[in-house]
Protein backbone atom coordinates (compact mmCIF):
# COMPACT_ATOMS: atom_id res chain seq x y z
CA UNK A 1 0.00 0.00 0.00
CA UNK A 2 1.22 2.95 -1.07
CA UNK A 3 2.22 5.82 1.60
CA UNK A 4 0.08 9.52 1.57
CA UNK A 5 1.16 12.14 -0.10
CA UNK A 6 3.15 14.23 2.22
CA UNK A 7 1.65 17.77 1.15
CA UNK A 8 3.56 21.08 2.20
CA UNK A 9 3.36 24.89 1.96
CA UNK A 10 6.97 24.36 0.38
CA UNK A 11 6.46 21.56 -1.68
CA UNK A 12 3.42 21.78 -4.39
CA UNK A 13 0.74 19.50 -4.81
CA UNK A 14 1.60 18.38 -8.78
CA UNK A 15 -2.09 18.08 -10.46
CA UNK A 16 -0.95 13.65 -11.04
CA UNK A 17 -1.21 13.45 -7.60
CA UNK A 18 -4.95 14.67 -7.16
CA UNK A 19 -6.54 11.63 -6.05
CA UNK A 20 -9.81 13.51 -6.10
CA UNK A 21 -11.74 16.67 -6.55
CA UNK A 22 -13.86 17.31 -3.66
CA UNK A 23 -15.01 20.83 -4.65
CA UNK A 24 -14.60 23.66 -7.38
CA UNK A 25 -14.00 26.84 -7.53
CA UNK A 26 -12.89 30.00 -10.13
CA UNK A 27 -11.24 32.15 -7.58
CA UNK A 28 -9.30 30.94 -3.90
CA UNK A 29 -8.91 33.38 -1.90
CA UNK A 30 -6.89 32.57 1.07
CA UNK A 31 -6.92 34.75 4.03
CA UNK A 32 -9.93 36.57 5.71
CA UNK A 33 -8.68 39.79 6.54
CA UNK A 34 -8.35 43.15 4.64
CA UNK A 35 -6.90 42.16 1.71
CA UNK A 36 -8.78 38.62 1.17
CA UNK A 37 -11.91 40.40 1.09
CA UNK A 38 -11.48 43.40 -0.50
CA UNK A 39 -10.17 40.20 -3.28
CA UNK A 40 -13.03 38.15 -2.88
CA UNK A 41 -15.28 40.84 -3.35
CA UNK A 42 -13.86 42.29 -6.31
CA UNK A 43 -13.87 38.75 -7.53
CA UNK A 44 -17.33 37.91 -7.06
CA UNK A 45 -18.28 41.13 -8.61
CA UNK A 46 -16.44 40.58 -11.66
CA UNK A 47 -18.48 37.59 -11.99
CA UNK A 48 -15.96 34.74 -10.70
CA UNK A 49 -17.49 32.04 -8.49
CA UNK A 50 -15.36 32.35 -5.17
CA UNK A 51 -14.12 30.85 -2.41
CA UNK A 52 -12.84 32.54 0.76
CA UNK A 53 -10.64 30.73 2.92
CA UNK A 54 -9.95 31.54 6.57
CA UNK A 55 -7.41 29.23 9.13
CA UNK A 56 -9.07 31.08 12.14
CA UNK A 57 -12.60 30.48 13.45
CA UNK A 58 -13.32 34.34 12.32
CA UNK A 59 -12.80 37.14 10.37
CA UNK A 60 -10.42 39.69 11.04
CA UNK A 61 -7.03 38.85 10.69
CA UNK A 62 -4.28 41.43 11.74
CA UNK A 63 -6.24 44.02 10.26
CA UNK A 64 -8.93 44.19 12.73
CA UNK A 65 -6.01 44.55 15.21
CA UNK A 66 -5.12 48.14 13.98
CA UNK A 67 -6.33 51.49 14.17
CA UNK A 68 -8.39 51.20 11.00
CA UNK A 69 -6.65 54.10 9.27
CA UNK A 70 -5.54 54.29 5.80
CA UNK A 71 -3.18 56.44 3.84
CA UNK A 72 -4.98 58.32 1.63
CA UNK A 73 -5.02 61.23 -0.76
CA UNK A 74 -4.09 62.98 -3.90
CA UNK A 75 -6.31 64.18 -6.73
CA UNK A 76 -6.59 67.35 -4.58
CA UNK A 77 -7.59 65.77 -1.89
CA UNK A 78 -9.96 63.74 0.14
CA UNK A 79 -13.68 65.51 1.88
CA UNK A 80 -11.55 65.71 5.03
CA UNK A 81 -8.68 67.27 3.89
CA UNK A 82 -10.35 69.41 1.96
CA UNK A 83 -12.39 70.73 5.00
CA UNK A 84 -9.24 70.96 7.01
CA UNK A 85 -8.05 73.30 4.53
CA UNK A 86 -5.53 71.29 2.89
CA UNK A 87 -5.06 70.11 -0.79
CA UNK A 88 -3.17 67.14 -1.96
CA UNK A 89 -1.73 66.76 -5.17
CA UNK A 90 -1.17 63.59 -6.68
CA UNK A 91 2.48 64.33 -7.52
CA UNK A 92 2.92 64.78 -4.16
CA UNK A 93 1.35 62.08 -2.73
CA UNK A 94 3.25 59.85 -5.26
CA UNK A 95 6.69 61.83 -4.61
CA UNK A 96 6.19 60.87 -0.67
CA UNK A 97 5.44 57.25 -1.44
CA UNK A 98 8.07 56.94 -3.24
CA UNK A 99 10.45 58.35 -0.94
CA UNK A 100 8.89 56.05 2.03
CA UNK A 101 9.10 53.13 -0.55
CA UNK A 102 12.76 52.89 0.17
CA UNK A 103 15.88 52.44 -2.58
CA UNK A 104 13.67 50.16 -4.31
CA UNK A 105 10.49 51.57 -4.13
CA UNK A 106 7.79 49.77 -6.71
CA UNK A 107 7.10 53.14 -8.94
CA UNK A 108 4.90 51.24 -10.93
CA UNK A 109 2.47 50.15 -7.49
CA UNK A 110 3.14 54.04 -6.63
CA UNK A 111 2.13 55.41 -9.38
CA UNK A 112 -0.96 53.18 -9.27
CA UNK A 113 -2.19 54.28 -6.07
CA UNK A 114 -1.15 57.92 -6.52
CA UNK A 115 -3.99 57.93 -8.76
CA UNK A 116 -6.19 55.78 -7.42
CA UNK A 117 -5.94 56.37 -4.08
CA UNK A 118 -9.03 59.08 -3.90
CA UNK A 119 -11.26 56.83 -5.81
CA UNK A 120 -10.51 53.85 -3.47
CA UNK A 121 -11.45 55.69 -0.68
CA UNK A 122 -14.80 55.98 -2.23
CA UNK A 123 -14.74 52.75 -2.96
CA UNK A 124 -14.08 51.59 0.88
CA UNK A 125 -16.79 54.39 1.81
CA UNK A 126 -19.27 52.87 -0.35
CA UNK A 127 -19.05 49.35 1.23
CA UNK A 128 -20.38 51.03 4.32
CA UNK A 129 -17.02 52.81 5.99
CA UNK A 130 -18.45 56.03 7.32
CA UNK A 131 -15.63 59.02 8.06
CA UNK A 132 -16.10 62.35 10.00
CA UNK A 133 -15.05 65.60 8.59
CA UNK A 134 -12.71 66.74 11.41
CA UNK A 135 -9.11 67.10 11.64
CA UNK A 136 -7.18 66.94 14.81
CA UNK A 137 -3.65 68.99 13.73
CA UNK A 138 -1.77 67.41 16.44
CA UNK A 139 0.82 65.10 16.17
CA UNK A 140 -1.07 62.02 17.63
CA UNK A 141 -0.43 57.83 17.05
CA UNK A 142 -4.47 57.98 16.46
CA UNK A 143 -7.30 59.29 17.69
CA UNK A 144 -8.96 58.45 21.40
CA UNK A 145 -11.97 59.95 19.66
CA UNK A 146 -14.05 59.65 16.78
CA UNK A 147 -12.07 61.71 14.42
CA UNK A 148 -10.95 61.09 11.16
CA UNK A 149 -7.67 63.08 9.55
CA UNK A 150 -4.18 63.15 11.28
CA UNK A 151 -0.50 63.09 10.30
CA UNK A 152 0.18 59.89 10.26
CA UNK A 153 4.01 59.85 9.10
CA UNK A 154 7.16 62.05 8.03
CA UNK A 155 5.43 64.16 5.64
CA UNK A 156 6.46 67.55 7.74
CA UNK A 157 10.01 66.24 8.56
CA UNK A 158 13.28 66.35 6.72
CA UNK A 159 14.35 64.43 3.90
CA UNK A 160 10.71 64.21 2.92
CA UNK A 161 9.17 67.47 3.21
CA UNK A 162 12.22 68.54 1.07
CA UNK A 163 10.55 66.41 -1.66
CA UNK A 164 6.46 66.30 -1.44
CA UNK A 165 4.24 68.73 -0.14
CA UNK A 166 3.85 67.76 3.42
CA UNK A 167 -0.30 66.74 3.62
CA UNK A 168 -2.06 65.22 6.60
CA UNK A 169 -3.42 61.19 5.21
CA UNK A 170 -3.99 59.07 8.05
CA UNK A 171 -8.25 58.62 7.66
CA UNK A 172 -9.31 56.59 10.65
CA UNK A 173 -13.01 55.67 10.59
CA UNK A 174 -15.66 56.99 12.72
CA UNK A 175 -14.93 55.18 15.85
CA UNK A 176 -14.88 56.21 19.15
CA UNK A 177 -11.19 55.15 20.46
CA UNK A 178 -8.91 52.89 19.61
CA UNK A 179 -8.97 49.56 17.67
CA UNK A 180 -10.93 51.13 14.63
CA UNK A 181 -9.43 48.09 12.41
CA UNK A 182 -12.20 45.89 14.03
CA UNK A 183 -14.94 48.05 12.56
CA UNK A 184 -13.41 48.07 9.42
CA UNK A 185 -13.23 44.04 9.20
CA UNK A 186 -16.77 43.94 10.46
CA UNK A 187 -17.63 46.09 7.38
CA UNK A 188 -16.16 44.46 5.04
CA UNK A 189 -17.27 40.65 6.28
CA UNK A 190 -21.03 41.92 6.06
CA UNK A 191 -20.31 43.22 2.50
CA UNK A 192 -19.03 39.39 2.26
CA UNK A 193 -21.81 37.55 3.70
CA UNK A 194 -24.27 39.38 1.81
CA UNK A 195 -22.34 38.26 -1.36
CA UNK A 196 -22.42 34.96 -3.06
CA UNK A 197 -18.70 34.45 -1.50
CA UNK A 198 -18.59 30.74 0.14
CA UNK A 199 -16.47 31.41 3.23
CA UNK A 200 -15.07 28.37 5.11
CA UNK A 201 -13.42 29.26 8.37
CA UNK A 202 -11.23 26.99 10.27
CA UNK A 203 -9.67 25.55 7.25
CA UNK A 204 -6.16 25.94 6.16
CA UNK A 205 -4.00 26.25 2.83
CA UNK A 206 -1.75 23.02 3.18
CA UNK A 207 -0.30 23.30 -0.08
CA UNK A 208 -0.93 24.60 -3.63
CA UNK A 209 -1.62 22.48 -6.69
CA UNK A 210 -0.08 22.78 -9.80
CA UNK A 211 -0.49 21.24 -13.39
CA UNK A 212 2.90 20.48 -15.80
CA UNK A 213 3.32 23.60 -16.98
CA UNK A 214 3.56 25.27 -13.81
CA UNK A 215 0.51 26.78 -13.73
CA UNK A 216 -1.67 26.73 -9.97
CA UNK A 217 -4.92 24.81 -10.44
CA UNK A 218 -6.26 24.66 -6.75
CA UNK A 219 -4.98 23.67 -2.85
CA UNK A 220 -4.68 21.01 -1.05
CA UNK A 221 -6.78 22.39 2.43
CA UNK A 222 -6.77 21.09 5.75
CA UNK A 223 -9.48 21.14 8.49
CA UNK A 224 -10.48 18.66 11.21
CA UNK A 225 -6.95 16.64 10.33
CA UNK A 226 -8.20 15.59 6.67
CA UNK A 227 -7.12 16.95 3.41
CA UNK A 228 -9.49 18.04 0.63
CA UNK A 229 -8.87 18.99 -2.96
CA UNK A 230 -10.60 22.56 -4.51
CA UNK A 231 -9.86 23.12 -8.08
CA UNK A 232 -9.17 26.57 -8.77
CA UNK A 233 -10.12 27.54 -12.73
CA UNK A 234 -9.24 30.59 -12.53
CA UNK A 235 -6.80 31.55 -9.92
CA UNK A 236 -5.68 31.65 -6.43
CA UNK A 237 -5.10 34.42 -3.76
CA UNK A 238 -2.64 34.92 -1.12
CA UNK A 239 -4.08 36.91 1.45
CA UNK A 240 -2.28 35.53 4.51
CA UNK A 241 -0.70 37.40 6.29
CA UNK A 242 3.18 38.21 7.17
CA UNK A 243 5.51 36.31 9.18
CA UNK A 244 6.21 37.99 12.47
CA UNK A 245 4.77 35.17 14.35
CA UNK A 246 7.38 32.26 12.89
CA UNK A 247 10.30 32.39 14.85
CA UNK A 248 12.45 30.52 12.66
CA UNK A 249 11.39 32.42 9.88
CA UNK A 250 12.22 35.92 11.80
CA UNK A 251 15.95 34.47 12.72
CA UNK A 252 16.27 33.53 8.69
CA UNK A 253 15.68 36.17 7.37
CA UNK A 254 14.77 39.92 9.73
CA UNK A 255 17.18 39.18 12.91
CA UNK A 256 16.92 42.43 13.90
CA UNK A 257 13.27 42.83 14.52
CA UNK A 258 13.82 39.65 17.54
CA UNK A 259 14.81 42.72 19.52
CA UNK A 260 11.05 44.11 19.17
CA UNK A 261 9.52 42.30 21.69
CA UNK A 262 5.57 42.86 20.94
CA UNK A 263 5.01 40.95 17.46
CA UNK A 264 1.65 42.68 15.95
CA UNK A 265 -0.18 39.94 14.43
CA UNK A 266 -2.44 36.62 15.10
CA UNK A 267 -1.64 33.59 12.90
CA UNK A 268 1.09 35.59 10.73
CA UNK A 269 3.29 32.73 10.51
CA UNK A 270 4.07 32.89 6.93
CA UNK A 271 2.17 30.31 5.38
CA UNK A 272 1.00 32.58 2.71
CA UNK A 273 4.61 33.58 1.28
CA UNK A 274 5.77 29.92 1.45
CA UNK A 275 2.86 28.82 -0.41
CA UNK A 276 3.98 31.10 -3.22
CA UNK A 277 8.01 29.95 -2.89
CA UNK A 278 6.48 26.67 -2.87
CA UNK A 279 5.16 27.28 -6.43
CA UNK A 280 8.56 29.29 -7.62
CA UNK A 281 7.47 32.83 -6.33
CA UNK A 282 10.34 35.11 -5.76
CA UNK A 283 10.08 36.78 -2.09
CA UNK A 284 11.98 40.33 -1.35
CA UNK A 285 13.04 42.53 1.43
CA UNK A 286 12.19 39.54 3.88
CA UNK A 287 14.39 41.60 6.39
CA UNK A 288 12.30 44.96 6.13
CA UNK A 289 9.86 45.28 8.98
CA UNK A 290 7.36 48.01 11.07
CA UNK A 291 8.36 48.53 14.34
CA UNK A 292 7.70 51.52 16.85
CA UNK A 293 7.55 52.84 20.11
CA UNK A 294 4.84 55.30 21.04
CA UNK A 295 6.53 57.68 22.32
CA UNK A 296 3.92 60.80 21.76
CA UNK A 297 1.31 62.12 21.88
CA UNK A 298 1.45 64.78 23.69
CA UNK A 299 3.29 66.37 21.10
CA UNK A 300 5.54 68.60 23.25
CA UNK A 301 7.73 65.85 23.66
CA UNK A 302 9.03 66.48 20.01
CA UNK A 303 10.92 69.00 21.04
CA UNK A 304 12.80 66.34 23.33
CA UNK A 305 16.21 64.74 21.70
CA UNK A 306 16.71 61.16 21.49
CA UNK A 307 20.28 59.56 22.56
CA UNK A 308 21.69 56.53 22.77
CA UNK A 309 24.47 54.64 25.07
CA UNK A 310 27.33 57.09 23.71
CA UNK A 311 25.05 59.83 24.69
CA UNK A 312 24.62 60.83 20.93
CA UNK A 313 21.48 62.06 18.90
CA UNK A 314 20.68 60.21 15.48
CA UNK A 315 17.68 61.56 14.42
CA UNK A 316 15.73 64.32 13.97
CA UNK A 317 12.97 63.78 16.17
CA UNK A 318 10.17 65.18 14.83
CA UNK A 319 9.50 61.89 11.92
CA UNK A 320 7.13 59.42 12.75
CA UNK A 321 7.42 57.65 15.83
CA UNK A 322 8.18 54.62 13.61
CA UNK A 323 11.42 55.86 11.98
CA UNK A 324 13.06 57.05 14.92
CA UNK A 325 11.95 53.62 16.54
CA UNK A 326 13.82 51.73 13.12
CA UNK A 327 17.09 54.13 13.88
CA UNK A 328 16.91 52.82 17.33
CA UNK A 329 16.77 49.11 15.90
CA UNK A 330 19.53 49.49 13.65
CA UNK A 331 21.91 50.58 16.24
CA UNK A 332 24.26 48.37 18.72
CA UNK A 333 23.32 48.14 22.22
CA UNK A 334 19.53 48.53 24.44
CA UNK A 335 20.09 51.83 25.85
CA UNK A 336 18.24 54.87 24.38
CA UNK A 337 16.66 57.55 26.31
CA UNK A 338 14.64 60.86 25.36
CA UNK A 339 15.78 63.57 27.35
CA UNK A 340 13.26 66.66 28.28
CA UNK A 341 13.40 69.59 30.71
CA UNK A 342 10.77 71.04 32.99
CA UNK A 343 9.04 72.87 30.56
CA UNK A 344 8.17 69.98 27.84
CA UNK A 345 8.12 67.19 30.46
CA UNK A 346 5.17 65.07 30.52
CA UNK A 347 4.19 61.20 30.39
CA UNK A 348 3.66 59.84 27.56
CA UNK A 349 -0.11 59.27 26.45
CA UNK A 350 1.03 55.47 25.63
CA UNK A 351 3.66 55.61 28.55
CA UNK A 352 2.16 52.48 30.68
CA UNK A 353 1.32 50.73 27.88
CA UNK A 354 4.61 51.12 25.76
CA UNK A 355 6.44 50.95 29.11
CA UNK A 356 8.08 54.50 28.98
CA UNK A 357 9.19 54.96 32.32
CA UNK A 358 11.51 57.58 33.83
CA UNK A 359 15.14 56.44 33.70
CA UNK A 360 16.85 59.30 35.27
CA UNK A 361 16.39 63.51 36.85
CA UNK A 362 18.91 66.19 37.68
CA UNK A 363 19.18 69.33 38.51
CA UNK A 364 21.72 69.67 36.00
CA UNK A 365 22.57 67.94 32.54
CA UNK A 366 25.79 66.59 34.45
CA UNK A 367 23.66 64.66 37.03
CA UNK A 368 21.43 62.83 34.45
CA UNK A 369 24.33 62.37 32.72
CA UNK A 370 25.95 60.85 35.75
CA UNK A 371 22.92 58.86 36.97
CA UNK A 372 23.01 57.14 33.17
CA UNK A 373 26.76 56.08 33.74
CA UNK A 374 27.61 57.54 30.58
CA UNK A 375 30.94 58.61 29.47
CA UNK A 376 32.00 61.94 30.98
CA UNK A 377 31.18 64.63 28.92
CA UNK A 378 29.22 62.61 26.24
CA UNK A 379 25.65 63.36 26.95
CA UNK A 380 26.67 66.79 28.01
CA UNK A 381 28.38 67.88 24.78
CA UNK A 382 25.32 66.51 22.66
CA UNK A 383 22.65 69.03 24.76
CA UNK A 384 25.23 72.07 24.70
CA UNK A 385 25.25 71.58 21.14
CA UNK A 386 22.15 71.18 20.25
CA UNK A 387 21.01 73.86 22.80
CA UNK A 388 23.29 76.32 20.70
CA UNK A 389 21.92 75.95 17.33
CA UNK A 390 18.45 75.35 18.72
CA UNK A 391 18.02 79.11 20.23
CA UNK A 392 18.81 80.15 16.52
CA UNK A 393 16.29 77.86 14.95
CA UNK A 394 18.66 75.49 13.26
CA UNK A 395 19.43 71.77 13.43
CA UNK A 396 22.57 71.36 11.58
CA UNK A 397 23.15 68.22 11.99
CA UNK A 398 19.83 66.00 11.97
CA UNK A 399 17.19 69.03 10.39
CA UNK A 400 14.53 68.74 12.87
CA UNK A 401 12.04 71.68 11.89
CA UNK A 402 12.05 74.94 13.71
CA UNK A 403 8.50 74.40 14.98
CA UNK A 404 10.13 71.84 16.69
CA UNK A 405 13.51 73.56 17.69
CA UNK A 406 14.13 74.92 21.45
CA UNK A 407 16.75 74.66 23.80
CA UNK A 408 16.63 72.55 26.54
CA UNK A 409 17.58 74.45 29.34
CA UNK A 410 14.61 74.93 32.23
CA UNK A 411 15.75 72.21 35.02
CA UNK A 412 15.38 69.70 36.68
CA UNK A 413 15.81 67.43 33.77
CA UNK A 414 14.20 64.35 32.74
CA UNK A 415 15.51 61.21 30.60
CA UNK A 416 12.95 58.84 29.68
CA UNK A 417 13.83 55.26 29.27
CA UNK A 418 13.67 54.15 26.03
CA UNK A 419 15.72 50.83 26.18
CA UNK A 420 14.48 47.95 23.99
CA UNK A 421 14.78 45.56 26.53
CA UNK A 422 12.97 47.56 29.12
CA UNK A 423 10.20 49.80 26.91
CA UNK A 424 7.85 47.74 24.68
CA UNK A 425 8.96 47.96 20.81
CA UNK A 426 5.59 47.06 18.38
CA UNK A 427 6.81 44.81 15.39
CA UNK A 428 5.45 43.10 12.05
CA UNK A 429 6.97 42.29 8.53
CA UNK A 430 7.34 44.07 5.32
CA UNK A 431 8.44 41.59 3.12
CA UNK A 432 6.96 39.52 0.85
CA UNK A 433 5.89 37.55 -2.36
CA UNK A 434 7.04 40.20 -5.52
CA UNK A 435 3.98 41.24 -7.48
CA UNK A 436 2.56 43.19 -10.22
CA UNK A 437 0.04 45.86 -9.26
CA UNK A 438 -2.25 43.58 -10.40
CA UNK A 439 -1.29 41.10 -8.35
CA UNK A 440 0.31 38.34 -10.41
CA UNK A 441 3.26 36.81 -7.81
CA UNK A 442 6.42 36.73 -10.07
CA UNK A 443 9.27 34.44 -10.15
CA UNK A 444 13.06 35.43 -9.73
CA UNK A 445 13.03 36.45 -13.57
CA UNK A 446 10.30 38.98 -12.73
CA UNK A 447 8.09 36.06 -15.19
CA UNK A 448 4.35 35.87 -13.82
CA UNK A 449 3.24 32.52 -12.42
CA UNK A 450 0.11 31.34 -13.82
CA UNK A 451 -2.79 31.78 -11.68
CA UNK A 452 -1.31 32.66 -8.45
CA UNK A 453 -1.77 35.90 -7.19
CA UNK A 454 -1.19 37.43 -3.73
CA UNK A 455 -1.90 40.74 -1.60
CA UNK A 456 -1.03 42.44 1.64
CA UNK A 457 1.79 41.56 3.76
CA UNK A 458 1.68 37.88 2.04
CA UNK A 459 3.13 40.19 -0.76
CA UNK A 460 5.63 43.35 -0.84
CA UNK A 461 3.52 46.16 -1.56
CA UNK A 462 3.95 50.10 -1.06
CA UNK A 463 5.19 49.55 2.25
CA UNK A 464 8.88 47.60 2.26
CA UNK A 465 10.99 50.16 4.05
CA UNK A 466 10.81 49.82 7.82
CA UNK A 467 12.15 53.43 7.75
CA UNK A 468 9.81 55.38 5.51
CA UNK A 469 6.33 54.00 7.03
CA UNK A 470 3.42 55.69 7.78
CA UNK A 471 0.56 54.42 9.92
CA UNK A 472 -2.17 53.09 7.59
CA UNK A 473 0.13 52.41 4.44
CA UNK A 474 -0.69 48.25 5.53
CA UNK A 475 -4.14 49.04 5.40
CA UNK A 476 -4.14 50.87 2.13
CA UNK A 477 -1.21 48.29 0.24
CA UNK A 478 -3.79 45.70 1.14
CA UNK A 479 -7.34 46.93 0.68
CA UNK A 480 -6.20 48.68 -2.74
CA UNK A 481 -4.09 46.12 -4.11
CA UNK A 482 -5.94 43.14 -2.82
CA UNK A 483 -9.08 44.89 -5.20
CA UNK A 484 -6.41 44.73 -7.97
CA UNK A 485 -5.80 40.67 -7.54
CA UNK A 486 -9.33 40.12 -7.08
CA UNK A 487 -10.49 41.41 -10.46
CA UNK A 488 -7.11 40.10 -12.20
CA UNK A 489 -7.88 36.39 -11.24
CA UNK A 490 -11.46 36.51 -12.06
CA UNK A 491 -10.42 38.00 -15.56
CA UNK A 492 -7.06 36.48 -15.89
């Protein structure tokens, strides 16, 4: 008697090995979060029987773990920028993307969303999202409140306002607090049920099939410990996720973000981008990553100056909390602290929960300097400096913007501990399966594989730079592009 077929996400199902059929499909979409059904519903509606698969028992994903805001804008603007008096230019929307996209930035998946970024916005609107016209114009992670528009990256701070028009484009929907993302799932899964979208739930992607040419014809899916075989006719979707969660994965390929120590994710283990290796899709910037510490609101800590165990500054603090959070990554050593004086001190608003705590006072910069067992002179130097060119508006060195500039002189003196062991440090992946804009996963040549397509952090979208993200580029890579691969694999 022969043995069973030892299916893997790695190692594809060939289409001789099908014992049987047990259902049929035109479009799989694995994954039940943002991105799976913005692609199951843009498959449906392009007239593709589909299939929506989901490991979990619900819908959600990662993206009902987030704020719920996206990053939009362009074409003039959005209602809500608009009203706050702001207008956004596609050029510049597309300039800043670019810039955040990293050294290699996808211009084509830029340019895309540049353009469509307004009209997707309607789109998510019109599938039930509602947004407030209001406008909160202080530098927030997002709103305690209902509101809607924010700045939600480095649009205001150097290099990137030397580039792109700085524009407020973090929308958040109208949700009173945090955790708007679960709204936004619930949305979306009633726009699913009332669609003719099968969705089976608690079933898993064990492997992909794939005929002789190459091309993907269905899965192999798991539930209850028995395999089953869908057929596929016209495509399937990775919607699955990233990999923070898969440890092994993590110390292969993004080392560096084991020394975040609050992964952002639920299943997230990567099953999604090894499903497309499996098949001979090409995965990039595997070691690119999100990862932050919540330092502000309130804003007045801006004006602060970040150093790190040589008592040194190394970045102009007034980015997004996320870039100055990847600067603190890339560095040797745990030991960072942002040092404030009387007048700006304050806790932060996510201090307990990000565990910002205070590491050491003075009445002088000498004693905190002391108390920190730093080299003599090292931390002193660094605020006598930047005290100097900060009572003439200029930061020579790191650019922080004027508004942002003053010295810090009114003691006692504060240093809050920022040290990555000690402070909690908010992680998930960037990298992913290579795509087109429309979703096809390519190989190594950059060659499209026949019927497999993939969105969100399964694939490498807009956001693959750790150091140019803004808070809700995730949700708008994978609502926006997992539209694209929807309507692509109905209409391949």
């Amino acid at each position: 008697m022969s043995a069973q077929p030892a299916y893997s996400r790695s190692r594809p199902c060939r289409l001789a090995e099908v014992p049987r059929w047990d259902a049929e499909t035109g479009v799989a979409v694995v994954g039940f979060g943002a991105a799976g059904a913005c692609a199951a519903l843009e498959a449906v509606r392009a007239g593709a029987k589909v299939t929506l698969l989901e490991a979990t028992s619900g819908s959600g994903g990662t993206s009902a773990l987030s704020g719920g805001e996206m990053y939009v804008g362009g074409n003039g603007g959005t209602p809500q920028q608009r009203a706050a008096g702001f207008t956004d230019d596609t050029e510049d929307l597309y300039r800043y993307l670019l810039m955040a996209g990293g050294p290699d930035a996808d211009a084509a998946k830029v340019r895309a969303y540049a353009e469509g970024s307004l009209a997707h916005f309607e789109w998510m609107q019109a599938q039930g999202l509602v947004y407030k016209d209001s406008f909160i114009p202080q530098r927030i992670v997002e709103p305690f409140t209902d509101d809607c528009l924010i700045w939600s990256g480095s649009e205001e701070a150097w290099p990137f306002s030397e580039n792109a028009k700085p524009c407020p484009r973090g929308h958040t929907p109208q949700w009173m607090g945090l955790g708007g993302g679960r709204y936004l799932m619930d949305v979306l899964a009633a726009r699913v049920a009332e669609s003719a979208v099968e969705v089976r739930y608690d079933t898993r992607a064990a492997a992909l099939i794939v005929d002789e040419s190459g091309r993907v014809a269905g899965l192999v899916l798991r539930r209850d410990g028995q395999d089953s075989f869908l057929r596929a006719t016209r495509g399937v979707v990775l919607c699955a996720g990233g990999y923070i969660m898969n440890k092994d994965l993590l110390r292969q390929h993004a080392p560096q973000l084991q020394r975040a120590n609050m992964p952002i994710g639920t299943v997230d283990d990567g099953s999604g981008i090894q499903l497309g290796q499996g098949a001979g899709g090409h995965a990039i910037h595997m070691d690119q990553g999100f990862v932050t510490l919540p330092w502000y609101p309130p804003e007045q800590l801006i004006k602060g100056i970040f150093i790190n165990a040589r008592g040194q500054r190394f970045i102009n603090e007034d980015c997004y909390h996320g870039r100055v959070a990847q600067h603190i990554l890339q560095q040797s050593g745990d030991r960072f602290w942002l040092l404030l004086d009387r007048e700006i001190f304050a806790e932060p608003d996510f201090g307990q929960f990000a565990k910002i705590t205070i590491g050491a006072t003075g009445d002088s910069w000498q004693e905190v300097e002391r108390e920190l067992e730093l080299p003599e002179g090292a931390l002193v130097s660094t605020v006598e400096l930047y005290n100097r060119h900060a009572a003439q508006g200029q930061d020579p060195l790191f650019r922080k913007a004027a508004k942002w500039l003053r010295p810090l002189t009114q003691g006692p003196f504060v240093a809050l501990d920022c040290r990555i062991d000690h402070a909690a440090y908010f992680s998930f992946t960037l990298g992913g399966l290579d795509t087109l804009p429309t979703g096809e996963v390519l190989d190594a040549a950059r060659q499209p594989i026949a019927g497999l397509y993939a969105a969100g952090r399964s694939a490498c979208g807009l956001p693959r730079w750790g150091a140019g993200y803004s808070s809700g580029m995730s949700l708008a890579d994978a609502t926006f592009f997992g539209r694209q691969a929807g309507k692509r694999a109905a209409n391949p």
